[in-house]
Protein backbone atom coordinates (compact mmCIF):
# COMPACT_ATOMS: atom_id res chain seq x y z
CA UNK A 1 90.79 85.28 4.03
CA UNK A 2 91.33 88.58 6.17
CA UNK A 3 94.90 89.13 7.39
CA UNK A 4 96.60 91.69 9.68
CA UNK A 5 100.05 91.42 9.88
CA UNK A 6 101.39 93.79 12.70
CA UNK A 7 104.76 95.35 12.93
CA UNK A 8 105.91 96.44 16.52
CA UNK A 9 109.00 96.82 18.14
CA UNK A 10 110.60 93.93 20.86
CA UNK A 11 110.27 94.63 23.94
CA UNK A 12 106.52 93.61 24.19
CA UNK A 13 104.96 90.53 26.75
CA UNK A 14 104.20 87.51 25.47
CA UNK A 15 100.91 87.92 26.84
CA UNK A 16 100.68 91.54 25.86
CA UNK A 17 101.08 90.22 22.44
CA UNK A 18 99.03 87.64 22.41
CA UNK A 19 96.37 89.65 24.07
CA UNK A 20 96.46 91.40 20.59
CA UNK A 21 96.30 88.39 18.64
CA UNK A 22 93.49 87.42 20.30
CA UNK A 23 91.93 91.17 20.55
CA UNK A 24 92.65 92.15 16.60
CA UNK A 25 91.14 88.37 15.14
CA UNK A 26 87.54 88.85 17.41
CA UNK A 27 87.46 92.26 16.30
CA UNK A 28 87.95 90.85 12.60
CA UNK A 29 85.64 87.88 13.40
CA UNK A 30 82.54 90.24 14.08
CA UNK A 31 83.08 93.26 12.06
CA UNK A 32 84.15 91.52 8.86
CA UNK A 33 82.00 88.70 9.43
CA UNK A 34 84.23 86.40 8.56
CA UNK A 35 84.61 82.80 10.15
CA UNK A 36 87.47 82.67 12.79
CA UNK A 37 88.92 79.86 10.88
CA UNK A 38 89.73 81.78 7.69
CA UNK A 39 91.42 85.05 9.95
CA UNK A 40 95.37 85.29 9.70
CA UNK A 41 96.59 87.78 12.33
CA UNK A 42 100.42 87.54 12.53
CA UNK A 43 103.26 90.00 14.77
CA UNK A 44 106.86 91.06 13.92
CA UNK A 45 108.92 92.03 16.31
CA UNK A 46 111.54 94.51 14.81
CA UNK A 47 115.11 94.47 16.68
CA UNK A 48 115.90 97.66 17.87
CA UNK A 49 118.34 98.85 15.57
CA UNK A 50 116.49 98.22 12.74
CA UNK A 51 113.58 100.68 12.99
CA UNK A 52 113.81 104.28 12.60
CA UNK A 53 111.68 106.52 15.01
CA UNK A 54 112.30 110.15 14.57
CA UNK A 55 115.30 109.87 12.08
CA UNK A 56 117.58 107.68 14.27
CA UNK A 57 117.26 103.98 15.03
CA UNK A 58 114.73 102.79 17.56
CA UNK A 59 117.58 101.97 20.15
CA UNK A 60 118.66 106.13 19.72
CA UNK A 61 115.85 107.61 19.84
CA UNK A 62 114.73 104.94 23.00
CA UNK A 63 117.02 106.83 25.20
CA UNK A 64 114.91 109.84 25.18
CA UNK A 65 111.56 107.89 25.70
CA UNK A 66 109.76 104.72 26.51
CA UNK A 67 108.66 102.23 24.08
CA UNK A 68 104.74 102.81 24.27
CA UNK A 69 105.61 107.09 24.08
CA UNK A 70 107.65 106.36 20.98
CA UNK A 71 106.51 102.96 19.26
CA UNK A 72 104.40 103.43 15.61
CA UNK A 73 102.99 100.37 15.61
CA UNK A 74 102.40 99.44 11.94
CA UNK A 75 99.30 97.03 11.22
CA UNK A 76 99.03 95.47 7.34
CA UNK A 77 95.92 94.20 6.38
CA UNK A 78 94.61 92.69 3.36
CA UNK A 79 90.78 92.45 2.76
CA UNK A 80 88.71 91.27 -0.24
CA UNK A 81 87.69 93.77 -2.48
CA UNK A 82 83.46 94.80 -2.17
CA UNK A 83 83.18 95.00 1.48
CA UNK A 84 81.15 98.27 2.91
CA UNK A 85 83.54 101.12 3.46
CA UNK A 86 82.09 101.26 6.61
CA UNK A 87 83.54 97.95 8.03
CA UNK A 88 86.90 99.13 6.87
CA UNK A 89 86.07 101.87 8.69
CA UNK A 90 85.21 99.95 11.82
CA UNK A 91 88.49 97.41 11.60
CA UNK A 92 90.59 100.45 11.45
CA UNK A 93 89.45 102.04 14.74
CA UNK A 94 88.87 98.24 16.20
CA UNK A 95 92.31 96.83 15.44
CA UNK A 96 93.51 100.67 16.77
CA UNK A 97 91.93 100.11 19.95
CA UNK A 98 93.14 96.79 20.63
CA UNK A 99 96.91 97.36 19.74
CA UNK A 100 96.96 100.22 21.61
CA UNK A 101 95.28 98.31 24.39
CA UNK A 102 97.78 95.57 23.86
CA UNK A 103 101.32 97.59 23.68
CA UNK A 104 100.51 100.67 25.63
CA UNK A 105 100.96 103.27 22.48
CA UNK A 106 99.11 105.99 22.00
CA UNK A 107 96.55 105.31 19.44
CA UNK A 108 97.88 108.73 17.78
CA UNK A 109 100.76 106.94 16.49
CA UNK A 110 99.43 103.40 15.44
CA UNK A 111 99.41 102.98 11.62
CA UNK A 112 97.05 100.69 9.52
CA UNK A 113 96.84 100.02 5.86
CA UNK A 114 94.24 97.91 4.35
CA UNK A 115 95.23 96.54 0.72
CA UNK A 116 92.07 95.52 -1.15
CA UNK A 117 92.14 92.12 -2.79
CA UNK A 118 90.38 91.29 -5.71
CA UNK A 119 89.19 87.73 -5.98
CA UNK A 120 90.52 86.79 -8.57
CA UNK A 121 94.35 87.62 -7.95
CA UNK A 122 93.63 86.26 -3.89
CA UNK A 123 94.54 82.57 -4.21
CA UNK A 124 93.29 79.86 -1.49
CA UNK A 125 95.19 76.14 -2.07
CA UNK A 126 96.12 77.16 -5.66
CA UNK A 127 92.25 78.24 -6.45
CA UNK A 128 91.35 81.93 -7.24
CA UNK A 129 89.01 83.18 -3.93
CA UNK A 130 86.53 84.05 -6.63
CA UNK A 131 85.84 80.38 -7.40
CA UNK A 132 86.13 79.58 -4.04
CA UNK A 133 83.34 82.19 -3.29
CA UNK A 134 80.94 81.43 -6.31
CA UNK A 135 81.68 77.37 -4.69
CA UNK A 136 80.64 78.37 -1.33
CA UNK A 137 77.92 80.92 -2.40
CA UNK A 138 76.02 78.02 -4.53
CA UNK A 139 76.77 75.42 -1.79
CA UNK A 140 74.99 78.16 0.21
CA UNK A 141 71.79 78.45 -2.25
CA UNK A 142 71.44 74.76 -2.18
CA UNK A 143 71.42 74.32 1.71
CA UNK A 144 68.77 76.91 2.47
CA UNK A 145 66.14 75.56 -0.15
């Protein structure tokens, strides 16, 4: 159920981005704990134009800089509600690390926000991710006796 969605501006490799992809779903894999088959990690790439840095579109204020001195990379993330503060503690400074890593930006300027999710309001195939859990959780029980 975790999923990043991260907001950067074009100009970015392929590989560079999919470097982060790759970087941001391990680092959700083994902090959150969460099977690699249930992570969503998604990038927008933002035409120029369209994103203000300093006041003035991107493609302005680019003139003055490079990308990775005046990119804010902006990183969504939605996480079920009841994990320990300290994994959303840990995601933030891991999914940091590996967009910085990835684009070049000074982790100074990369922005994350993680919206908590209860399970109830979180729907998976049209069932809330609180039946889903209690599902899994009993499937669980009944496995391990």
């Amino acid at each position: 159920m975790p999923v990043a969605h991260i907001n950067l501006l074009k100009g970015h490799s392929r590989d560079a981005l999919r470097r982060v992809i790759v970087d941001v779903s391990e680092a959700m894999s083994t902090i959150l704990e969460a099977p690699k088959d249930r992570l969503f990690v998604w990038i927008t790439e933002h035409d120029h134009h369209l994103w203000g840095l300093g006041g003035a579109p991107a493609d302005e204020a680019l003139a003055h800089g490079t990308l990775a001195q005046l990119e804010t990379p902006f990183v969504q993330m939605v996480l079920m509600d009841g994990r320990p503060k300290a994994q959303w503690h840990a995601i933030i400074a891991a999914v940091t690390g590996a967009v910085a890593a990835g684009t070049g930006c000074d982790k100074a300027k990369i922005r994350i926000h993680i919206a908590p999710a209860n399970p109830d309001g979180w729907g998976i195939g049209g069932v809330p991710a609180s039946v889903l859990r209690a599902a899994e959780i009993a499937a669980r029980a009944r496995g391990a006796a």
